[in-house]
Protein backbone atom coordinates (compact mmCIF):
# COMPACT_ATOMS: atom_id res chain seq x y z
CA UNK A 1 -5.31 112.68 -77.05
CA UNK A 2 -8.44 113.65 -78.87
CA UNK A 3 -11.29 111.56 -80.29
CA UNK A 4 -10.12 109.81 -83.26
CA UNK A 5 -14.13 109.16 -84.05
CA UNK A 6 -14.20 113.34 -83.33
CA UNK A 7 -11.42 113.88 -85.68
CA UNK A 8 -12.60 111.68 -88.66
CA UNK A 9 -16.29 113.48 -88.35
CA UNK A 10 -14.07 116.78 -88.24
CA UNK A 11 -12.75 116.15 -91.05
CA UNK A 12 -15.77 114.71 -93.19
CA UNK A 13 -17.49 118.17 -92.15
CA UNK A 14 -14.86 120.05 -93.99
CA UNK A 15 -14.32 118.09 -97.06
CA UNK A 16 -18.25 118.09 -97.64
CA UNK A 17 -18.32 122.35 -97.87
CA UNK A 18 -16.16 121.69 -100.79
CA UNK A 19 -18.60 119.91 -102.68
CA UNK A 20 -16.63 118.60 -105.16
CA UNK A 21 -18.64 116.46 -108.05
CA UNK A 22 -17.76 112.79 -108.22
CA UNK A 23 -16.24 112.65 -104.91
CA UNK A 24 -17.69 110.38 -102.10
CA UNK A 25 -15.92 112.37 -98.26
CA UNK A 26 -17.67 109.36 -96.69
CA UNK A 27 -16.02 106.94 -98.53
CA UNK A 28 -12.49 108.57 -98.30
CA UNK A 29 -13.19 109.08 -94.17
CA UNK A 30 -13.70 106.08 -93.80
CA UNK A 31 -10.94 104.83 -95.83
CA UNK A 32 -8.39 106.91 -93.57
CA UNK A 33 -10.00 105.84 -90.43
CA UNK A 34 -9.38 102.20 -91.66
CA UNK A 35 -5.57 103.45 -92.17
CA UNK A 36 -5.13 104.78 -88.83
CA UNK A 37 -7.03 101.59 -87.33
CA UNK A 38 -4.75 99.39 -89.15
CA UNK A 39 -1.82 101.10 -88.10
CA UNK A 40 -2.84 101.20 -84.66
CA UNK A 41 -3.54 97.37 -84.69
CA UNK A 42 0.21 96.73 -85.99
CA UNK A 43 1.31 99.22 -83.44
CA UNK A 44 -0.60 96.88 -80.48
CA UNK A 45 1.20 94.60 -82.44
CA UNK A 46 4.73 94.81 -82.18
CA UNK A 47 3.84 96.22 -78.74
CA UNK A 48 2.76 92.83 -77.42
CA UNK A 49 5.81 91.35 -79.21
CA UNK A 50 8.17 93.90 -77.31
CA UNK A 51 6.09 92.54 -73.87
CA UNK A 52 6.39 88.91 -74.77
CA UNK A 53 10.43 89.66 -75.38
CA UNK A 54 10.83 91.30 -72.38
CA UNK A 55 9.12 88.70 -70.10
CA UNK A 56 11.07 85.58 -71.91
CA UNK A 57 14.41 87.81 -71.14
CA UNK A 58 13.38 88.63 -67.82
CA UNK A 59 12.41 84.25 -67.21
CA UNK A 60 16.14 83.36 -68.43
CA UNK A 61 18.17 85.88 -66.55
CA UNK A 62 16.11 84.30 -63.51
CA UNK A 63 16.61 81.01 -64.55
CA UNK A 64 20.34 81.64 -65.67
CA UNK A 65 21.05 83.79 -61.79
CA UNK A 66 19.27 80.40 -60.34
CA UNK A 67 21.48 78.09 -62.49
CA UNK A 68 24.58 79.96 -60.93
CA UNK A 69 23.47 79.83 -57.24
CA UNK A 70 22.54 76.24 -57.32
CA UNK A 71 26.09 75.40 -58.78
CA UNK A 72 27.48 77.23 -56.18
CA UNK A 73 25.85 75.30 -53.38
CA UNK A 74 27.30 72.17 -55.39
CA UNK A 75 30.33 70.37 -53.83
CA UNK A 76 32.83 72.10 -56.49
CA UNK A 77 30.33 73.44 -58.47
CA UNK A 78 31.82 76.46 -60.33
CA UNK A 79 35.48 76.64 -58.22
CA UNK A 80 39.00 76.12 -60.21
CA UNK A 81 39.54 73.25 -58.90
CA UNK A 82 36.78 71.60 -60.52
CA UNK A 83 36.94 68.39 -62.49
CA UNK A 84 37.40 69.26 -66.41
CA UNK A 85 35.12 66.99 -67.60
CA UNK A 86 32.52 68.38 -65.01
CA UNK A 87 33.65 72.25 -65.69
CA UNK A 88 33.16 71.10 -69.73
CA UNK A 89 30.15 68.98 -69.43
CA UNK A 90 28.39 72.43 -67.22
CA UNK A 91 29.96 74.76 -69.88
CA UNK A 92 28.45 72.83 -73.13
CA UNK A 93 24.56 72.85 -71.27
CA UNK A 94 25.23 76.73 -70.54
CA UNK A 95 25.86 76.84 -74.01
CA UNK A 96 22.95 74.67 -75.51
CA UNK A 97 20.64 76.62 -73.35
CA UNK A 98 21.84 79.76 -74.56
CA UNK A 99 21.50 78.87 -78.08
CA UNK A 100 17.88 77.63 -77.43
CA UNK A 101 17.10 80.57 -75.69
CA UNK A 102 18.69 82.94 -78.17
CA UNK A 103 16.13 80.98 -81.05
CA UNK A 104 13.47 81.60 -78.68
CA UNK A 105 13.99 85.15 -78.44
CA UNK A 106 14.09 85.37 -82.37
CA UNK A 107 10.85 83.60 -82.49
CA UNK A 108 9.35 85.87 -80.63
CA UNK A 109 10.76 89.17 -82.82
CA UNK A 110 9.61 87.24 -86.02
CA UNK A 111 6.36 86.39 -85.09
CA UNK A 112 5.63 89.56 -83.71
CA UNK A 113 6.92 91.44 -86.71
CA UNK A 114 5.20 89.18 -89.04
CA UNK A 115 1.77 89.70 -87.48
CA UNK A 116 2.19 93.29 -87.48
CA UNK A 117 3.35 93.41 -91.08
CA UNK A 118 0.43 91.40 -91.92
CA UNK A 119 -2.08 93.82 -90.72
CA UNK A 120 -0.90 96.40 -92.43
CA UNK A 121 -0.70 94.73 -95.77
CA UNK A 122 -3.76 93.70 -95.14
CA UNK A 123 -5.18 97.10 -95.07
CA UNK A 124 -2.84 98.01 -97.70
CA UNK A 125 -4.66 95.89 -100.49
CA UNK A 126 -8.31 96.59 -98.61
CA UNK A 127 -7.52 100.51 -99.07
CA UNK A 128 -6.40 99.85 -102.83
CA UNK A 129 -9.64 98.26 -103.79
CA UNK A 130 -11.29 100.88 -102.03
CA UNK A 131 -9.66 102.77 -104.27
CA UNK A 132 -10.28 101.23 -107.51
CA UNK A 133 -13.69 101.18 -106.56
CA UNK A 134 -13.51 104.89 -105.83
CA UNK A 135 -12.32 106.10 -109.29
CA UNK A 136 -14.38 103.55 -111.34
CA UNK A 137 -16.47 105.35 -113.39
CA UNK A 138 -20.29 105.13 -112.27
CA UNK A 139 -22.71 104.23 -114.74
CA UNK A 140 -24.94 107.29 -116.03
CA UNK A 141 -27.79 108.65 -113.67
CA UNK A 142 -26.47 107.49 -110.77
């Protein structure tokens, strides 16, 4: 992948041999840099969200495959002939658990999500002032 410093100063070097009056390159460079930047940070964003998912999934099919070996070891653990109450009281824990787990997992997507939608808002209302600030008028004999 090329130089994104490389392609930025590309860039500026073209838009300057059109000299066009009230027009600062530098300041719209660096405004696009600060774009791609921004969109690169929510990128690494969601991107460490995604990892964090993937490990907490990876934890509870461990735990769950775990869960399922030691009540097999048990005296009637998981067989037919198991007591109801014991076969109801193991079935409403599975279920808790997967209900807590399932919020966890969501926890994860939002906050990842929301971090990465906050950095690029965040840029979004930087690069509008930059904006404003670029078509202000500037005060005569400047």
């Amino acid at each position: 992948m090329a130089d994104q410093s490389n392609l930025f100063a590309d860039f500026k070097s073209i838009l300057e041999r059109f000299k066009v009056p009230g027009v600062d390159v530098s300041a719209i460079v660096e405004s696009g840099r600060k774009d791609v930047e921004a969109l690169v940070d929510a990128n690494r964003a969601a991107y460490e969200g995604l990892q964090a998912l993937l490990r907490k999934q990876t934890e509870m099919l461990t735990e769950a495959m775990r869960n399922i070996q030691d009540a097999s070891k048990r005296p009637g653990g998981i067989s037919p002939g198991a007591a109801p109450a014991q076969t109801a009281q193991t079935t409403r824990e599975a279920y808790q658990k997967a209900l807590a787990d399932m919020k966890e997992l969501a926890d994860i997507v939002r906050r990842s999500q929301a971090e990465a939608m906050t950095r690029v808002a965040d840029r979004a209302i930087e690069h509008l002032q930059e904006l404003k600030d670029m078509v202000r008028p500037k005060p005569p004999g400047s």
